[in-house]
N, C-alpha and C. Protein backbone atom coordinates (compact mmCIF):
# COMPACT_ATOMS: atom_id res chain seq x y z
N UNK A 1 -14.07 -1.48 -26.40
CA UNK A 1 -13.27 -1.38 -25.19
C UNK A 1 -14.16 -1.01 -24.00
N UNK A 2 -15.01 -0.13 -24.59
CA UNK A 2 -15.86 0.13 -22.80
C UNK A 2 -16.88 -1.07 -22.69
N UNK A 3 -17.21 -1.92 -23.54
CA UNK A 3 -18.08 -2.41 -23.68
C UNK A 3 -17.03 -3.58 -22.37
N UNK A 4 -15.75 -4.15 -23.20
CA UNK A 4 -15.04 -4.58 -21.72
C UNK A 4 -15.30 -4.24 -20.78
N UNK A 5 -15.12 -3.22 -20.04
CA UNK A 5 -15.37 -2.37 -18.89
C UNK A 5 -16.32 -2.49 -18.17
N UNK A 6 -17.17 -2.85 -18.98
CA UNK A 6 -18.89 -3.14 -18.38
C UNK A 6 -19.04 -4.08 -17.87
N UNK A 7 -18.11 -5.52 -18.47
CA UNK A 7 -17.94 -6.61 -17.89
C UNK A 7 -17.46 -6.77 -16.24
N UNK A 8 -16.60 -5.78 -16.06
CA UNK A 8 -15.21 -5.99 -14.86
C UNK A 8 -15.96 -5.12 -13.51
N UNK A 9 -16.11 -5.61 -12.94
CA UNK A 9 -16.22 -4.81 -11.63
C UNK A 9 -14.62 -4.56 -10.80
N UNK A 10 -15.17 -3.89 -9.11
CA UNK A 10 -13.54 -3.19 -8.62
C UNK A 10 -13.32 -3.95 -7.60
N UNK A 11 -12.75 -4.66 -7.53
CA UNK A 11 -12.59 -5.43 -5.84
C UNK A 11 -11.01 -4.41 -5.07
N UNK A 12 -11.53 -4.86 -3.74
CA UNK A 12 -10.18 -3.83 -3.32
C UNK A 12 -9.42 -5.33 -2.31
N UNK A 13 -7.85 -5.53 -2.56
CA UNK A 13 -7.13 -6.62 -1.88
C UNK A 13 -6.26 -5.40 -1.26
N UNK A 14 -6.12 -6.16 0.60
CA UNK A 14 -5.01 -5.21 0.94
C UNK A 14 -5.38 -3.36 0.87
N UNK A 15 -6.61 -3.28 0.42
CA UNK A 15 -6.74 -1.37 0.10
C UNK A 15 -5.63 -1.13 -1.20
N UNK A 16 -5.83 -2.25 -2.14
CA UNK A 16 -5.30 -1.81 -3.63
C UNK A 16 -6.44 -1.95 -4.73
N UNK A 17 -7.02 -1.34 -5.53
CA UNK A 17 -8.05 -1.68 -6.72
C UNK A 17 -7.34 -2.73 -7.39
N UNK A 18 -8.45 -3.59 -7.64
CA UNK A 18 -8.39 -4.62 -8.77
C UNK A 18 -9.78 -4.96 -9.85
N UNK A 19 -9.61 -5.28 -10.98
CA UNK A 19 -10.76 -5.37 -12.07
C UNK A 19 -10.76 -6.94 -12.55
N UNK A 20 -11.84 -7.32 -12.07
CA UNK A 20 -12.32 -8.85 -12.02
C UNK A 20 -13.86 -8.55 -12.54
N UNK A 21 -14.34 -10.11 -13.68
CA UNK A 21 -15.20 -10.37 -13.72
C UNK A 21 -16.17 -10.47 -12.33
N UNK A 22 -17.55 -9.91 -12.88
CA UNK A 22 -18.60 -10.20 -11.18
C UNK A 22 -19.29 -11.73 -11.45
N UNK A 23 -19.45 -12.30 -10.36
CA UNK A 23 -20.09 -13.69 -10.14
C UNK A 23 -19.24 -14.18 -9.74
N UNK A 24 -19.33 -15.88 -9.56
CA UNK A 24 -18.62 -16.82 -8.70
C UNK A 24 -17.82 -16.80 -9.18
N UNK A 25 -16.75 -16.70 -8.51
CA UNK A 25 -15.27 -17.15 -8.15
C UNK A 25 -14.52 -17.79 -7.27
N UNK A 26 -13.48 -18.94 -7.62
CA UNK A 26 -12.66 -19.10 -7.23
C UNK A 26 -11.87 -18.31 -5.69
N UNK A 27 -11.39 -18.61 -4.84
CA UNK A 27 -10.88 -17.83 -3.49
C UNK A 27 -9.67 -17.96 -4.53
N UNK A 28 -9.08 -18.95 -5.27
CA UNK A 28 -8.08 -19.13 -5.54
C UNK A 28 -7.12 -18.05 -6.63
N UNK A 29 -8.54 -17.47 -7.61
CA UNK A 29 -8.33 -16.94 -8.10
C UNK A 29 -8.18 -15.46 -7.60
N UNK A 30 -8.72 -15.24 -6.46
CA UNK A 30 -8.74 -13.78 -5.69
C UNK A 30 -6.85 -13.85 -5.65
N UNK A 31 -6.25 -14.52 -4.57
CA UNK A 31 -5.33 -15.24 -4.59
C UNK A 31 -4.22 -14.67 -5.89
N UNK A 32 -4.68 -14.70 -6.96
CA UNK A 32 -3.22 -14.49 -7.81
C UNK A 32 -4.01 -13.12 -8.64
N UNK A 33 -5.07 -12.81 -8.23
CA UNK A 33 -5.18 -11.25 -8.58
C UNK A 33 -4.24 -9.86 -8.04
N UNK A 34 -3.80 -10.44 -7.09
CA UNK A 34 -3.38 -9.52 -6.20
C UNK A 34 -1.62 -9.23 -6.60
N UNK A 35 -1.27 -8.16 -6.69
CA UNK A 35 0.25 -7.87 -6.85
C UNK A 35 1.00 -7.82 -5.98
N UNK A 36 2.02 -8.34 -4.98
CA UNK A 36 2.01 -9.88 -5.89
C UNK A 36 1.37 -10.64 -5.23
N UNK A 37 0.97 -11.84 -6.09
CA UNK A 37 -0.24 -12.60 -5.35
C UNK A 37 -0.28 -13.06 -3.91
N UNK A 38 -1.21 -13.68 -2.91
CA UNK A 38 -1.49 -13.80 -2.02
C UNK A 38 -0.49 -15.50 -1.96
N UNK A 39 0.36 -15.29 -0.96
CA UNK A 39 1.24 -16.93 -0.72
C UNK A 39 0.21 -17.62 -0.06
N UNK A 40 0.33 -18.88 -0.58
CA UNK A 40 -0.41 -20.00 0.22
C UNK A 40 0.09 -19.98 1.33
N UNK A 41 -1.05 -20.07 2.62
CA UNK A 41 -0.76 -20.72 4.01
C UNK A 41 -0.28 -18.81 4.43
N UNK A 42 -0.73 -17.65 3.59
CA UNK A 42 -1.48 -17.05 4.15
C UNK A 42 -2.87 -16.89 3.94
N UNK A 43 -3.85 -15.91 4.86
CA UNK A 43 -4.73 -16.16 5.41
C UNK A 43 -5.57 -14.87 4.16
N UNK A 44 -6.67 -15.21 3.66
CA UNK A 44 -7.48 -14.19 3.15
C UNK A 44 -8.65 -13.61 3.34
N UNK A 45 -9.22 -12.99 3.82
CA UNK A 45 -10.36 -12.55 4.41
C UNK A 45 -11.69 -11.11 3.49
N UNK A 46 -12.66 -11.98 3.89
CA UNK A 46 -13.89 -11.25 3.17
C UNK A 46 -14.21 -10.02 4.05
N UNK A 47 -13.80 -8.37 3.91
CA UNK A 47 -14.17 -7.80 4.94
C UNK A 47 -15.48 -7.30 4.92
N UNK A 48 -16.12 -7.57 5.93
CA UNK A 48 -17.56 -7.40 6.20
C UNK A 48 -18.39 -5.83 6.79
N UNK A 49 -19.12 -5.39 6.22
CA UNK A 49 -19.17 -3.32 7.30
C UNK A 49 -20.22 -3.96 8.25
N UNK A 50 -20.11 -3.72 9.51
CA UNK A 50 -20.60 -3.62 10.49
C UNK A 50 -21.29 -5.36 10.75
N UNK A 51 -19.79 -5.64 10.32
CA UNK A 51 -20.62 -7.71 11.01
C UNK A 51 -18.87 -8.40 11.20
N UNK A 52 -19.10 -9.62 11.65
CA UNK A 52 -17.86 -10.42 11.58
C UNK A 52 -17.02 -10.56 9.83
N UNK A 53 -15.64 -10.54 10.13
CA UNK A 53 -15.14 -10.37 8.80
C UNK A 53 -14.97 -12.18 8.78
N UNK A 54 -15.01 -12.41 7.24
CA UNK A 54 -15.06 -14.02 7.07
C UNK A 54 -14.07 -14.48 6.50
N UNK A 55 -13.27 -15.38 7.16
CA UNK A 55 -12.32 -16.03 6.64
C UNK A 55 -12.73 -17.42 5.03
N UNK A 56 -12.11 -16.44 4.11
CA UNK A 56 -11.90 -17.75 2.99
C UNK A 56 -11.80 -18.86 2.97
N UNK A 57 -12.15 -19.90 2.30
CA UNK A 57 -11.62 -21.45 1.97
C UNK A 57 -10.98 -21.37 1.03
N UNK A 58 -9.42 -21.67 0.81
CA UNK A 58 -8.68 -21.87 -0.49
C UNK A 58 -9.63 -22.81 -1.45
N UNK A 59 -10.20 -23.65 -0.65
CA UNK A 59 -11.09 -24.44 -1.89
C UNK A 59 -12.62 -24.20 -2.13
N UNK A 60 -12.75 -23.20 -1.93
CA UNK A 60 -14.41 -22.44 -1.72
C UNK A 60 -14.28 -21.12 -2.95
N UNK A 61 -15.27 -20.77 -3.12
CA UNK A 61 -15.91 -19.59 -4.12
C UNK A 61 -16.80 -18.75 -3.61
N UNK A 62 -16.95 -17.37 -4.53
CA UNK A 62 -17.23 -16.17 -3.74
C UNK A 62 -17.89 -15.82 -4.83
N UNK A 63 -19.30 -15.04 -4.73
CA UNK A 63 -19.96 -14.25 -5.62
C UNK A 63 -19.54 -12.84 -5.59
N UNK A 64 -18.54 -12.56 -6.58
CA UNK A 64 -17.79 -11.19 -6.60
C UNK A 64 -18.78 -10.36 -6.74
N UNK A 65 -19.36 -9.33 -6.53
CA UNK A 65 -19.74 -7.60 -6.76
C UNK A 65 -18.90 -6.69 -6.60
N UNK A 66 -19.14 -6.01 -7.42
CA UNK A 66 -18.51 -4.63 -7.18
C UNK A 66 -18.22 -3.40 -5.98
N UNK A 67 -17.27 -3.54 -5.67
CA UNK A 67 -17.04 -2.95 -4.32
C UNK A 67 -16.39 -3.44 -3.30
N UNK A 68 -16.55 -5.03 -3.47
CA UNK A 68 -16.11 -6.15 -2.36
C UNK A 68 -14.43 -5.67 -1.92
N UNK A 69 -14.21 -5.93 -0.06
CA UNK A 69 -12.76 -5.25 0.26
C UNK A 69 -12.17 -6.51 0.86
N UNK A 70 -11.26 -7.23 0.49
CA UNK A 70 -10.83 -8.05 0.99
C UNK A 70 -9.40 -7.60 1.32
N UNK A 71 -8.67 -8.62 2.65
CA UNK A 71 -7.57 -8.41 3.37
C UNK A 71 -7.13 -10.03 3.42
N UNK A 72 -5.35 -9.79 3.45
CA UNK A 72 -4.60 -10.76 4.41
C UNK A 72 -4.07 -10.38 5.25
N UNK A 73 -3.75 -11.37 5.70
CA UNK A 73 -2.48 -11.41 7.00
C UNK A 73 -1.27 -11.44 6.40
N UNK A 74 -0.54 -10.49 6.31
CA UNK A 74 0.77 -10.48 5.65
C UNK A 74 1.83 -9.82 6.38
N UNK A 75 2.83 -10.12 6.34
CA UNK A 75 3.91 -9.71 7.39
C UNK A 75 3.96 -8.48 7.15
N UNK A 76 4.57 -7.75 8.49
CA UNK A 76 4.68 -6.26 8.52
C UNK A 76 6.58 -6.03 8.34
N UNK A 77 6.53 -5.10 7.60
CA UNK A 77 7.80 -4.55 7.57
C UNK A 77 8.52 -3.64 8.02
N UNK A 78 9.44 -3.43 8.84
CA UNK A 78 10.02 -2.21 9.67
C UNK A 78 10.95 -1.11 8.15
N UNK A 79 9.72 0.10 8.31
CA UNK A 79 10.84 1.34 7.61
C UNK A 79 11.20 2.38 8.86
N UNK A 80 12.14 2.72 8.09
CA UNK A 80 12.71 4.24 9.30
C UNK A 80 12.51 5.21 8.46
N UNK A 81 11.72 6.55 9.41
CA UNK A 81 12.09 8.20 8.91
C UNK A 81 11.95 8.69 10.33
N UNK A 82 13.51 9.51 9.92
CA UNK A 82 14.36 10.32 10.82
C UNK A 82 14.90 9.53 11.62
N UNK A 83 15.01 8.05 11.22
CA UNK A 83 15.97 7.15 12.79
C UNK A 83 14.60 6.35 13.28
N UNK A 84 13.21 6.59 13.18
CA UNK A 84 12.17 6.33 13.85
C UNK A 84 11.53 5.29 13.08
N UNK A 85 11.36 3.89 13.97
CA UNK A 85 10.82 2.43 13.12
C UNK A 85 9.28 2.70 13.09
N UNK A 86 8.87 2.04 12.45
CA UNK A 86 7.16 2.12 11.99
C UNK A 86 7.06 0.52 10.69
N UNK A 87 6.15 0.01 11.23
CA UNK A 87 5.70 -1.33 10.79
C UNK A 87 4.56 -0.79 10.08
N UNK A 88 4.69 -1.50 8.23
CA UNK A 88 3.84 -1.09 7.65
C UNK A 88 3.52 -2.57 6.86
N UNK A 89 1.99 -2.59 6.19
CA UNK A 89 1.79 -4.32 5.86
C UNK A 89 1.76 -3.82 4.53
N UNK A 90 2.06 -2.38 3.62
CA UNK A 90 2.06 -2.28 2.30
C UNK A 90 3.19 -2.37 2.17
N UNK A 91 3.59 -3.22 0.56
CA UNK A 91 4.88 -2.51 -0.06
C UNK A 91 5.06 -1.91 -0.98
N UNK A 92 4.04 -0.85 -1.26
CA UNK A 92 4.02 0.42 -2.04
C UNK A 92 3.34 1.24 -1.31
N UNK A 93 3.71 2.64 -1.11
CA UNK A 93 3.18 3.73 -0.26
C UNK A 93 3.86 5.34 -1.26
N UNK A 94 2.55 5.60 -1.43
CA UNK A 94 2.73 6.93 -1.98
C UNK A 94 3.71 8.04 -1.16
N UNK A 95 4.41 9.33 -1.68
CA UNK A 95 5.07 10.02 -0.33
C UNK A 95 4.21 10.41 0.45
N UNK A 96 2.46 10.42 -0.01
CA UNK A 96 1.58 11.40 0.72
C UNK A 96 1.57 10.30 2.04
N UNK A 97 1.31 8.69 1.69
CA UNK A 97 0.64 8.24 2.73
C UNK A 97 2.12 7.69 3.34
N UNK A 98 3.41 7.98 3.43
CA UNK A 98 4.69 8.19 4.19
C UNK A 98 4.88 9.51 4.98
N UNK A 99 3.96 10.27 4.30
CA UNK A 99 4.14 11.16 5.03
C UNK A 99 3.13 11.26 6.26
N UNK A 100 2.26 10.80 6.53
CA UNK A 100 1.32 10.51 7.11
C UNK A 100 1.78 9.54 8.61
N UNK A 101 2.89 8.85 8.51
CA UNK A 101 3.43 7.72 9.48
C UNK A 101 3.46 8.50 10.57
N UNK A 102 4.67 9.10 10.23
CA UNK A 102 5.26 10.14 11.96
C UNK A 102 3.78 10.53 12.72
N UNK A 103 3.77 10.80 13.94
CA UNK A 103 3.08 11.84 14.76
C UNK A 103 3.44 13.08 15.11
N UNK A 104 3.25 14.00 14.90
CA UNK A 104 2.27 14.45 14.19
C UNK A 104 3.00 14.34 12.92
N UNK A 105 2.22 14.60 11.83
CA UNK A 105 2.97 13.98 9.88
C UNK A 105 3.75 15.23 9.68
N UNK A 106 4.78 14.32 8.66
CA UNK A 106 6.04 14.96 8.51
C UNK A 106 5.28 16.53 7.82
N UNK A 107 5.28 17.85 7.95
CA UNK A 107 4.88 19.14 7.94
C UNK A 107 5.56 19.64 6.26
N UNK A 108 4.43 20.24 5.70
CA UNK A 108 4.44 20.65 4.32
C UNK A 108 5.81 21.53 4.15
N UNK A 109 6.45 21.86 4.99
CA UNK A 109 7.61 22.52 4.66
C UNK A 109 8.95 21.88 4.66
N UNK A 110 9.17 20.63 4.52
CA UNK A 110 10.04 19.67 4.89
C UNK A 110 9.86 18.70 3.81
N UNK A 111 11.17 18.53 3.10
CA UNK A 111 10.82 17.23 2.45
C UNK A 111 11.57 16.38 2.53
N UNK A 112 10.68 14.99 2.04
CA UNK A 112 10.67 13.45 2.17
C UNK A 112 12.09 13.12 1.09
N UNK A 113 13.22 12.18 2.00
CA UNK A 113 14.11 12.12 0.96
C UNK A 113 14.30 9.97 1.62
N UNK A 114 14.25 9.41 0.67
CA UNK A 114 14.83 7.78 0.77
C UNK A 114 16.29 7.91 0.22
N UNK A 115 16.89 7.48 1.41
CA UNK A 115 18.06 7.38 1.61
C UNK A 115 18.92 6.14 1.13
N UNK A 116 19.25 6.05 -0.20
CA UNK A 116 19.65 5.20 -1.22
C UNK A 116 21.28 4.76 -0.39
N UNK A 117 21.97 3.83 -0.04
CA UNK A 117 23.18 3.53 -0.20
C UNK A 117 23.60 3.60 -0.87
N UNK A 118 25.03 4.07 -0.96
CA UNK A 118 26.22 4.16 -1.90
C UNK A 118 25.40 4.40 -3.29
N UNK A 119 24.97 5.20 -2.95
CA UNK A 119 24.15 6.02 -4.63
C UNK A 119 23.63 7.25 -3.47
N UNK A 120 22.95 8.44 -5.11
CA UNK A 120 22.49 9.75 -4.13
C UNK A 120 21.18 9.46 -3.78
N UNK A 121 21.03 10.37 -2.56
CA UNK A 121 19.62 10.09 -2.17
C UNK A 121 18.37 10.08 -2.91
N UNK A 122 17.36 9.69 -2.69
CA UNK A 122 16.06 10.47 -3.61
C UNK A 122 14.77 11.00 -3.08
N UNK A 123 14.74 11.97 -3.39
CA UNK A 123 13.75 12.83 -2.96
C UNK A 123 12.16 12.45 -3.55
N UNK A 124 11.49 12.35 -2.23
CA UNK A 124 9.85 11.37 -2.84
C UNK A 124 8.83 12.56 -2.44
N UNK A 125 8.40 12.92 -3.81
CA UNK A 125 7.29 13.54 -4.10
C UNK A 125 6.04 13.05 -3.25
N UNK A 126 4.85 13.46 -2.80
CA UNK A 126 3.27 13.00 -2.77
C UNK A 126 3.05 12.17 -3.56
N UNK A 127 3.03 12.43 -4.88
CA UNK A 127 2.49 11.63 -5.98
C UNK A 127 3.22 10.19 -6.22
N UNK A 128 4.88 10.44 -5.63
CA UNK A 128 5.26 9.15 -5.90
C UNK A 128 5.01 8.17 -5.45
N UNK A 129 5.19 6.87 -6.10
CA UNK A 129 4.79 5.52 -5.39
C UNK A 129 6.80 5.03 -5.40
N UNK A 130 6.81 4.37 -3.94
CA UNK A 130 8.00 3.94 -3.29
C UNK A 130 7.75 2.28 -3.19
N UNK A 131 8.65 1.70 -3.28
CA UNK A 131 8.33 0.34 -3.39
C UNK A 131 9.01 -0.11 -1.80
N UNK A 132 8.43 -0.64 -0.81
CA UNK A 132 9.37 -1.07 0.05
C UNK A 132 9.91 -2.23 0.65
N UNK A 133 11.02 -2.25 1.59
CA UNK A 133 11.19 -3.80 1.91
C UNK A 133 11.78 -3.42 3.10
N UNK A 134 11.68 -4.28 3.89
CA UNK A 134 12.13 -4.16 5.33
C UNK A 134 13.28 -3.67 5.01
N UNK A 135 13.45 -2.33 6.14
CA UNK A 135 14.64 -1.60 6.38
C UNK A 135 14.85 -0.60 5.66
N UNK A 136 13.94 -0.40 4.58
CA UNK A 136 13.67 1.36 3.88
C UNK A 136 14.27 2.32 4.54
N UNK A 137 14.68 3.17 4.67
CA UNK A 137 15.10 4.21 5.14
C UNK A 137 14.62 5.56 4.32
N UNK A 138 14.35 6.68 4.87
CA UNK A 138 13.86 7.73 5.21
C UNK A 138 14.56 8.95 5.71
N UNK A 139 14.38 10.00 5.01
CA UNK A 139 14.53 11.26 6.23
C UNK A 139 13.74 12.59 5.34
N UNK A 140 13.82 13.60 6.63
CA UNK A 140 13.64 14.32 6.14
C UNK A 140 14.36 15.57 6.68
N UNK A 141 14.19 16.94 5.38
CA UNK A 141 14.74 18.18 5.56
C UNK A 141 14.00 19.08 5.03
N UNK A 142 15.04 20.31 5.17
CA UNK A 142 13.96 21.47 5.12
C UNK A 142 14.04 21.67 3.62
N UNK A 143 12.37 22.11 3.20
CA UNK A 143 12.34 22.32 1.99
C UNK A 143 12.72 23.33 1.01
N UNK A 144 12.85 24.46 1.72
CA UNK A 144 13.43 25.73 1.30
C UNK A 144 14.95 26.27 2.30
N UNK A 145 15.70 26.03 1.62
CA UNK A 145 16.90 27.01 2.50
C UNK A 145 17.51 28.55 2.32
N UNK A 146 17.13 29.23 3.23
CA UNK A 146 17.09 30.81 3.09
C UNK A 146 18.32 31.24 3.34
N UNK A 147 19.71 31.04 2.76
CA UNK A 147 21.24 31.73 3.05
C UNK A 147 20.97 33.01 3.61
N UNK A 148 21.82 33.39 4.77
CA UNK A 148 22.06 34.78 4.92
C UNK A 148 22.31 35.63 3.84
N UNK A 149 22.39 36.94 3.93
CA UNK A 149 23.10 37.36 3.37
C UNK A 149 23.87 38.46 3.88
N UNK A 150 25.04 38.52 3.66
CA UNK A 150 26.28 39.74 4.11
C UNK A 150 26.16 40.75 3.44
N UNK A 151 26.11 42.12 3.87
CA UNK A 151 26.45 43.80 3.84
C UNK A 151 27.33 43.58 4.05
């Protein structure tokens, strides 16, 4: 099994890890690595550190290494927290990096709840991963509630 491992290098699509053989490849195959894969007649791109980023050929090949960060152009989706729209191009976001949206980020004493229709709400941890689709909804409240108390 590790001996597998040795084979696969990490490519990153979108800022998600993926484990692909290294050497030439297929664009095409980059393309259906990705969850879920990249739609034709969008756009895929080789991102480059400190040069022009290079646009793919669906019918061209790439010498994979380890490390390589590639991006598309993929539609952005409107979520709300607290009433407030924010366009995001993931559709999975941990609560940490939801919590991160607002200005200044939603504050460690407050928590993150997705606001389920006609079902109960659910309350999203840091650690959780949220799946989204245009029109998510969001809020938040206070994390501790301190009742009075009466003498």
């Amino acid at each position: 099994m590790a001996e597998a491992k040795k084979n696969k290098v990490t490519v990153y699509i979108d800022g998600a890890p993926y484990e692909i053989k290294p050497g030439v490849t297929p664009v095409a195959k980059l393309r259906e690595l990705r969850n879920p894969p990249v739609p034709r007649g969008k756009e895929i791109w080789l991102d480059i550190l400190d040069e022009q980023d290079e646009l793919l050929d669906d019918a061209g090949s790439l010498d994979i290494t380890d490390g390589m960060r590639f991006f598309t152009e993929i539609d952005a989706i409107t979520i709300r927290i607290d009433r407030v729209e924010y366009e995001v191009y993931k559709r999975r976001m941990t609560g940490a990096e939801l919590r991160t949206l607002p200005s200044p980020d939603v504050p460690a004493d407050r928590d993150l709840w997705r606001d389920v229709p006609d079902h109960r709400d659910v309350k999203v941890q840091d650690e959780d991963v949220v799946r989204l689709h245009d029109g998510t909804r969001f809020f938040t409240a206070p994390g501790r509630i301190n009742p009075g108390s009466r003498k």
